[in-house]
Protein backbone atom coordinates (compact mmCIF):
# COMPACT_ATOMS: atom_id res chain seq x y z
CA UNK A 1 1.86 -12.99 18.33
CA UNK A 2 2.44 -9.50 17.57
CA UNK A 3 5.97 -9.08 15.25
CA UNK A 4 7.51 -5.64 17.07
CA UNK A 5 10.00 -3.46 15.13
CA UNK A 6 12.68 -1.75 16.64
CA UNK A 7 11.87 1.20 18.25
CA UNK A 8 8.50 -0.63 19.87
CA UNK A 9 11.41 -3.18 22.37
CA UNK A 10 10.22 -0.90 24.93
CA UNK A 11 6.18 -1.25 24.24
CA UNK A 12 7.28 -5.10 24.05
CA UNK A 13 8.49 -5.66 27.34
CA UNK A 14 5.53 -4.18 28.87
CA UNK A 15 3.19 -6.00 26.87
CA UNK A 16 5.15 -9.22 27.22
CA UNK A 17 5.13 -9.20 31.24
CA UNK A 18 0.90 -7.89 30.99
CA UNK A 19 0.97 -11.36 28.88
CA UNK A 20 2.94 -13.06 31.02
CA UNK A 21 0.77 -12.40 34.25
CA UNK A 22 -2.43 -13.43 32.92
CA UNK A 23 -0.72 -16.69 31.59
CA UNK A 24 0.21 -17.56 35.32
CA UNK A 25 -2.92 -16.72 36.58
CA UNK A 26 -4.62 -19.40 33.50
CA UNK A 27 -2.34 -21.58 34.76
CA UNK A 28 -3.32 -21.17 38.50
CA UNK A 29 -7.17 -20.16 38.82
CA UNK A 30 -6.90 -18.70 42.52
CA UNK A 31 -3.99 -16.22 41.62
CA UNK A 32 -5.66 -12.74 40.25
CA UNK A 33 -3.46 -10.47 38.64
CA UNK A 34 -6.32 -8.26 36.97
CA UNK A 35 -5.17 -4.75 38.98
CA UNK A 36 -1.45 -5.52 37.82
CA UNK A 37 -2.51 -6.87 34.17
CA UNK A 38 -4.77 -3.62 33.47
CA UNK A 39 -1.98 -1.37 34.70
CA UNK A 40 0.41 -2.49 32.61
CA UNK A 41 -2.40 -1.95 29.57
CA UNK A 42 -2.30 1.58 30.42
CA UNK A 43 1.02 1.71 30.26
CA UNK A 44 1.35 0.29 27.35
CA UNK A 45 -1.32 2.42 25.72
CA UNK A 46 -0.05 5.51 26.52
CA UNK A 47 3.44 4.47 25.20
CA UNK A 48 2.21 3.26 21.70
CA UNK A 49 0.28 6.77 21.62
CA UNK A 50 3.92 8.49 22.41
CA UNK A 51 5.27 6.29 19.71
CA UNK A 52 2.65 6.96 17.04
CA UNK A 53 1.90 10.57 17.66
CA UNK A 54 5.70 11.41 16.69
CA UNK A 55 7.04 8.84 13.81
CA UNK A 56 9.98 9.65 11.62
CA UNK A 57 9.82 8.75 8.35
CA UNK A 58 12.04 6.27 8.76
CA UNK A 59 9.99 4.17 11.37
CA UNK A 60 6.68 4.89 8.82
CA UNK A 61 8.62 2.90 6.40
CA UNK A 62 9.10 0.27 9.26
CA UNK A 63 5.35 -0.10 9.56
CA UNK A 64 4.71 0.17 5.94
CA UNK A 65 6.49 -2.80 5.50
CA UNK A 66 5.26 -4.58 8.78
CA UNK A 67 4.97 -8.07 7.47
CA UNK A 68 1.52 -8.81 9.28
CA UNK A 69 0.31 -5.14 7.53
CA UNK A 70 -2.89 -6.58 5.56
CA UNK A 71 -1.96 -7.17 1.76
CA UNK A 72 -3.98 -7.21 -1.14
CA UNK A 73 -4.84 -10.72 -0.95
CA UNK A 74 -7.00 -9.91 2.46
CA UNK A 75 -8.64 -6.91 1.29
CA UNK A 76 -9.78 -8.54 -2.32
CA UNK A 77 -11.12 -10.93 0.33
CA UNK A 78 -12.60 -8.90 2.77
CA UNK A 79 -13.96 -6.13 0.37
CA UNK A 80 -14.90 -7.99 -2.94
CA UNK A 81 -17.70 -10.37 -3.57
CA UNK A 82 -17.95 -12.65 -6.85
CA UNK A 83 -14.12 -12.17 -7.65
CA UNK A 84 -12.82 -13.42 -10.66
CA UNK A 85 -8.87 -13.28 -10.66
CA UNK A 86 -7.54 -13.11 -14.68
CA UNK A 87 -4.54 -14.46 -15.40
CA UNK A 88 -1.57 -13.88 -18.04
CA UNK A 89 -0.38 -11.29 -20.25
CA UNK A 90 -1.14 -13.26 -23.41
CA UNK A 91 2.50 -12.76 -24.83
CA UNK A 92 4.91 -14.14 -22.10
CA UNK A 93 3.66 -15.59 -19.01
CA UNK A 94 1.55 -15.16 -15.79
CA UNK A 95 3.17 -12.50 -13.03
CA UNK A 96 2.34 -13.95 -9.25
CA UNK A 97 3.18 -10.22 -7.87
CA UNK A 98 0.34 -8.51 -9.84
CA UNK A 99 -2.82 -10.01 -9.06
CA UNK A 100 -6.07 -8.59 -10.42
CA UNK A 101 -10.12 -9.43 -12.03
CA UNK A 102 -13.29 -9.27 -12.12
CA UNK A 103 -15.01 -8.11 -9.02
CA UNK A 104 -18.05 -6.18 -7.23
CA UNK A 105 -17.54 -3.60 -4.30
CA UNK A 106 -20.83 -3.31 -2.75
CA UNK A 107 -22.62 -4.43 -5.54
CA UNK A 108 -20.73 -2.47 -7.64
CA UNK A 109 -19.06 -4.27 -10.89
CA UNK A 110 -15.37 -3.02 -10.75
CA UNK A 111 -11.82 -3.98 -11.87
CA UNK A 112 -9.28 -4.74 -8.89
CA UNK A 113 -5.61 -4.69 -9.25
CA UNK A 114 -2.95 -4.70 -6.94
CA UNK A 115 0.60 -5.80 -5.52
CA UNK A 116 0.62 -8.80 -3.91
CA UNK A 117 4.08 -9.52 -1.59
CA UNK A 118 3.01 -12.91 0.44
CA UNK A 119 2.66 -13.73 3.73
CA UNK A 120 5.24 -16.51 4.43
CA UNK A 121 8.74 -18.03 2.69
CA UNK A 122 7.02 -20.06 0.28
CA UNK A 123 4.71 -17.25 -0.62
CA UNK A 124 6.87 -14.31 -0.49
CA UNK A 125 8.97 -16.45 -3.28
CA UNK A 126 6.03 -17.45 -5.43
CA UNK A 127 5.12 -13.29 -5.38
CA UNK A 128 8.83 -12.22 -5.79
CA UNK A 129 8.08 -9.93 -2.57
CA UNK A 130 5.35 -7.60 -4.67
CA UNK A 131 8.18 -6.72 -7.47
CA UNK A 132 6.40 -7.21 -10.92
CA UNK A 133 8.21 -8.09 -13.45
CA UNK A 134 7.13 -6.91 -17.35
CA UNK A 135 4.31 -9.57 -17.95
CA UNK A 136 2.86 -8.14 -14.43
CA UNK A 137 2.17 -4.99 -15.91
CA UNK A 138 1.25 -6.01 -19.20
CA UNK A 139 -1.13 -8.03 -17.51
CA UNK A 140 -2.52 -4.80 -15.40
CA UNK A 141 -2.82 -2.97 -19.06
CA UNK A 142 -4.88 -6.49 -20.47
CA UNK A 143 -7.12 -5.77 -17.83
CA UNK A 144 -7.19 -2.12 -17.51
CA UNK A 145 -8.51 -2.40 -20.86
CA UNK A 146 -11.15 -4.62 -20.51
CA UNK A 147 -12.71 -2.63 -18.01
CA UNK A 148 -12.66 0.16 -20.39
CA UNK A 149 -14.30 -1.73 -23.28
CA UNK A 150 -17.09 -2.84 -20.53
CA UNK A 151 -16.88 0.54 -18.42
CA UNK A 152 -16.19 -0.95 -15.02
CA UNK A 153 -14.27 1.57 -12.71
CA UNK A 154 -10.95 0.29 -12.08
CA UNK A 155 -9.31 0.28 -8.04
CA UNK A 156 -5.37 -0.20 -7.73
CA UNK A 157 -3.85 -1.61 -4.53
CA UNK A 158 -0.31 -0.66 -4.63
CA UNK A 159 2.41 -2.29 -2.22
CA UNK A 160 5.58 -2.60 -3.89
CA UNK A 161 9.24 -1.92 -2.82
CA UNK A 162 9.36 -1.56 -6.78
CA UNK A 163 9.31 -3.47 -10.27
CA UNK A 164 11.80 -6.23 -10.19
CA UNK A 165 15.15 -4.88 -11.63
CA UNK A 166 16.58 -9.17 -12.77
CA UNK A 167 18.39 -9.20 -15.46
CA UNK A 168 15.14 -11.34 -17.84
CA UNK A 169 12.75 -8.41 -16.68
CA UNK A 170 15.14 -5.74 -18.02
CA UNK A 171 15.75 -8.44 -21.10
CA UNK A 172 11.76 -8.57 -21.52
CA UNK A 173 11.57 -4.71 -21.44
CA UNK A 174 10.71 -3.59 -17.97
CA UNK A 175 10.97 -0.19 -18.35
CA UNK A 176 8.93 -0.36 -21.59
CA UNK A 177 6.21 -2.57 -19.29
CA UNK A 178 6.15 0.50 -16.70
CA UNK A 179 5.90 3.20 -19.31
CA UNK A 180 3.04 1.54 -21.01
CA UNK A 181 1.20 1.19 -17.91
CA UNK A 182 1.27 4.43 -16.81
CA UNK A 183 0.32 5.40 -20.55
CA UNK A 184 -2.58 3.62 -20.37
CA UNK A 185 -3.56 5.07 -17.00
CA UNK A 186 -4.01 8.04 -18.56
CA UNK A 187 -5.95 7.04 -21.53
CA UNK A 188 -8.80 4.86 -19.91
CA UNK A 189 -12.20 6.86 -20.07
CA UNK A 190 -13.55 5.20 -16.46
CA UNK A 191 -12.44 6.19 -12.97
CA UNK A 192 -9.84 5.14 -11.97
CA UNK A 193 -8.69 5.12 -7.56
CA UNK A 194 -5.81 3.86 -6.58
CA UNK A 195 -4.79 3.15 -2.50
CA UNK A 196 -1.15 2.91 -1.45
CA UNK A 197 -1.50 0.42 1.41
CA UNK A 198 1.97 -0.41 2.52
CA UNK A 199 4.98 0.59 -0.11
CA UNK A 200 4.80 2.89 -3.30
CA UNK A 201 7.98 2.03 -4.40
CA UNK A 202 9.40 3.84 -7.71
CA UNK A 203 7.92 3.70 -10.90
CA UNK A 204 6.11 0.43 -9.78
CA UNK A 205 4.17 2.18 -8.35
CA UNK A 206 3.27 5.08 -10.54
CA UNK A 207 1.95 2.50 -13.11
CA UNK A 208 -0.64 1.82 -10.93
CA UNK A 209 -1.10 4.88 -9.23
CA UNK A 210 -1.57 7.40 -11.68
CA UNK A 211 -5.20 7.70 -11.02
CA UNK A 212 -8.51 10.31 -10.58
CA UNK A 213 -8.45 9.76 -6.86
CA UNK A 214 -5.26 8.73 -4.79
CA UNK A 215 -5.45 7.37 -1.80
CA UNK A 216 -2.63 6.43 1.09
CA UNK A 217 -2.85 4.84 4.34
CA UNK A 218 -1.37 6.93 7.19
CA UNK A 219 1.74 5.13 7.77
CA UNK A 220 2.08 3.94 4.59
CA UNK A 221 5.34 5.49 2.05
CA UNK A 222 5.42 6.24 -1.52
CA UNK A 223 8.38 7.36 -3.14
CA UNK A 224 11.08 7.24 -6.14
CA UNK A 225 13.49 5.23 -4.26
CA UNK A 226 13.60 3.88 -1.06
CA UNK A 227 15.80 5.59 1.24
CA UNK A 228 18.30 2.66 1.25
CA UNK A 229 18.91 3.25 -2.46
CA UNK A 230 18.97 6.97 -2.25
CA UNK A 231 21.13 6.51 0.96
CA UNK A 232 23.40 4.37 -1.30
CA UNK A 233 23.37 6.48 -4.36
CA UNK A 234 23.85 9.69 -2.42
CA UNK A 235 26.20 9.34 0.10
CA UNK A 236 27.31 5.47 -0.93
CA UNK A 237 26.55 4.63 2.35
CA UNK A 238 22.94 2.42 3.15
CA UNK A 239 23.09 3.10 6.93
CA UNK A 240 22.07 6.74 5.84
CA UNK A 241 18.47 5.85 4.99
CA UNK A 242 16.84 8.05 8.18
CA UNK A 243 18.80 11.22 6.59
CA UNK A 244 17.56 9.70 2.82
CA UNK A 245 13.84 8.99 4.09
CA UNK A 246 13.94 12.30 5.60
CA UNK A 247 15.18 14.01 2.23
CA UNK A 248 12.70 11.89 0.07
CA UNK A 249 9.18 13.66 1.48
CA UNK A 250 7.69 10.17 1.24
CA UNK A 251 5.10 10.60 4.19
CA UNK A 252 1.38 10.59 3.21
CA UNK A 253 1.25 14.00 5.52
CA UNK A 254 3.64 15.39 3.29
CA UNK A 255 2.59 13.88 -0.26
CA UNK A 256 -1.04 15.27 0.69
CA UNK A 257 0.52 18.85 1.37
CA UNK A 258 2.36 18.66 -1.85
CA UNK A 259 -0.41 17.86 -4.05
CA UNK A 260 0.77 14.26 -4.84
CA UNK A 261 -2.25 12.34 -3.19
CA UNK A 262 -5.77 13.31 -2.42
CA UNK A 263 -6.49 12.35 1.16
CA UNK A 264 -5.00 10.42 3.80
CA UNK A 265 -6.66 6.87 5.35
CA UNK A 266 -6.60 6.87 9.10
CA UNK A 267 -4.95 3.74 10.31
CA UNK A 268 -5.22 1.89 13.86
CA UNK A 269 -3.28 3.22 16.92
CA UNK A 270 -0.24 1.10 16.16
CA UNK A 271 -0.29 0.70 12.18
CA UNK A 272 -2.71 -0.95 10.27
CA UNK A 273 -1.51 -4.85 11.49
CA UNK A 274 -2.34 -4.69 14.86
CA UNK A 275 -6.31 -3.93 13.65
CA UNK A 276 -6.65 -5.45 10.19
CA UNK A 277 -10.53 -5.78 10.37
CA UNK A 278 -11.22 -1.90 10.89
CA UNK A 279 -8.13 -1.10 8.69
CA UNK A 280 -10.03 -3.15 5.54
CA UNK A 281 -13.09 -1.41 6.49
CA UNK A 282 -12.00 2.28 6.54
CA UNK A 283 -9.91 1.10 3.28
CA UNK A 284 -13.43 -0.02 1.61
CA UNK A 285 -15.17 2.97 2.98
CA UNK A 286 -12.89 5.17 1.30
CA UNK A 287 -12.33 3.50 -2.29
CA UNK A 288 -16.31 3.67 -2.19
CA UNK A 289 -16.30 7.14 -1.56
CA UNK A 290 -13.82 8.18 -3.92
CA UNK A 291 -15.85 5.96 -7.09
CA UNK A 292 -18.92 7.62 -6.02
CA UNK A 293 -17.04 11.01 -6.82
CA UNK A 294 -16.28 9.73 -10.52
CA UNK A 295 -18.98 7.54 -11.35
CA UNK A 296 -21.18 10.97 -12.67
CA UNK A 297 -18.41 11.86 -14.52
CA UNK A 298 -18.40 11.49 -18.54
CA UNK A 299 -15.20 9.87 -20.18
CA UNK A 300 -13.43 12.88 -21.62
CA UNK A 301 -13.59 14.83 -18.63
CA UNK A 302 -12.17 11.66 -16.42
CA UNK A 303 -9.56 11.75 -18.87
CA UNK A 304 -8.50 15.25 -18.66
CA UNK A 305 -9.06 16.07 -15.31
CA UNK A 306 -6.30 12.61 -15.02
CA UNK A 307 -3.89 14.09 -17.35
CA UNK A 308 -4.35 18.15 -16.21
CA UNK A 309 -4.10 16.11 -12.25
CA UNK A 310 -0.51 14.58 -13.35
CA UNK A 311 0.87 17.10 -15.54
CA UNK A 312 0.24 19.89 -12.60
CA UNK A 313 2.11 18.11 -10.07
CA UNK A 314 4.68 20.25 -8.66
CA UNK A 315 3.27 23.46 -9.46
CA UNK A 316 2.74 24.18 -6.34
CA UNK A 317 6.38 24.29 -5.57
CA UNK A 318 7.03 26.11 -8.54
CA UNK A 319 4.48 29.03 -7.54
CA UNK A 320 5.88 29.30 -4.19
């Protein structure tokens, strides 16, 4: 059953009484309600094209955080034959919100990492809701490193609110964790893709994402803060987070305009959870398409095209 946010109550009472009719006429064989049933589908349609054709940045964080959006559990599982998950940071312990190993994409041997925030209670605990804590991201540089040493490309799935800010992480160095992985972003000589498919929260994120090819879905967000914080910081007031999500440029649309990602991944009418089959597959097409780009390319220049890629960003603004 289909989880509806918000601003969709409207698109849920239609669908709900179009669901309703064809449960009485199960229930009753010589009732047909088709004519009334397919009307309301119209309806429907045409109002979730309204919707979608118009979202504020607010309601794209909304979806982004839909919590039937696919994860990176069901793409590793979808996308990824022979896959090997690897375990630990070899100093502290094992972080449950990074997940990552050994894989192939279409035959191809590659190194998969991502954000993992559950599906239900139990899960969503076990994963600390996608926030990594230090030993996640030392455990993302353990393995970022092996796939240099055995030049495998390396694809990030990112889909965190950000890393977890408890008082042991901060004890165990988070920051230090963060700034390391983005370091070694930089330094690996094989390509390196990274996919935003729900949140890109904060430098969470960026230790992931700071990659050849950058990908987002289209109602996906990536951004320093989320606008609750900034909402909170700015104007010490949460409620403001549609003025704060407005402020923040977080959009893919706009992040592709600025120069912060490299193209945007068409989602499903209604957000990637209400068609997670064709969402994986445009998801797979895409992170194949943007190795395929790098996989010609020699180690120094991956390097310095990554570094020259990072270093420019905001130059645009600054030559307008």
């Amino acid at each position: 059953m289909t989880q509806y946010m918000d601003f969709e109550k409207p698109l849920a009472e239609i669908e709900g009484k179009a669901e309703e009719l064809r449960a009485m006429a199960r229930a009753n064989e010589e009732m047909d309600v088709t004519q009334e049933a397919s009307a309301l589908d119209t309806k429907a349609r045409a109002m979730l094209e309204e919707l979608y054709q118009s979202l504020t940045p607010w309601r794209k964080c909304q979806v982004a955080r839909h919590p039937e959006r696919p994860h990176c559990q069901d793409y590793i599982d979808a996308l990824f034959s022979e896959y090997t998950p690897l375990a630990g940071d070899r100093n502290f312990a094992d972080d449950h919100a990074v997940m990552g190993g050994l894989a192939r994409l279409n035959d191809r041997p590659v190194m998969v990492i991502g954000h993992e925030k559950g599906k239900d209670t139990k899960s969503r605990i076990e994963r600390n809701f996608g926030m990594a804590r230090p030993e996640g991201y030392r455990k993302a540089i353990r393995l970022m490193e092996m796939a240099d040493r055995f030049n495998l490309p390396v694809v990030t799935l990112v889909d965190t609110p950000g890393a977890y800010p408890g008082k042991g992480a901060e004890e165990r160095g988070q920051s230090e964790a963060i700034a390391r992985a983005t370091e070694k972003c930089l330094q690996i000589g094989v390509p390196l893709v990274s996919v935003v498919i729900g949140e890109g929260g904060s430098g969470g994120a960026v230790a992931f994402a700071t990659a050849n090819r950058v990908a987002m879905l289209e109602h996906s967000v990536y951004s320093v803060i989320s606008p609750e914080g900034c909402a909170s910081i700015l104007w010490k007031d949460a409620e403001k987070m549609r003025e704060a999500a407005e402020a923040l440029r977080l959009t893919a649309q706009d992040l592709k305009q600025l120069g912060v990602i490299d193209r945007i991944i068409p989602e499903p009418l209604g957000g990637a959870h209400r068609d997670t089959a064709s969402t994986i597959i445009t998801v797979g097409r895409s992170l194949e398409d943007m190795i395929k780009e790098l996989v010609t390319k020699d180690r120094e220049t991956l390097i310095s095209e990554r570094r020259s890629k990072f270093l420019g960003l905001g130059s645009k603004g600054l030559a307008a």
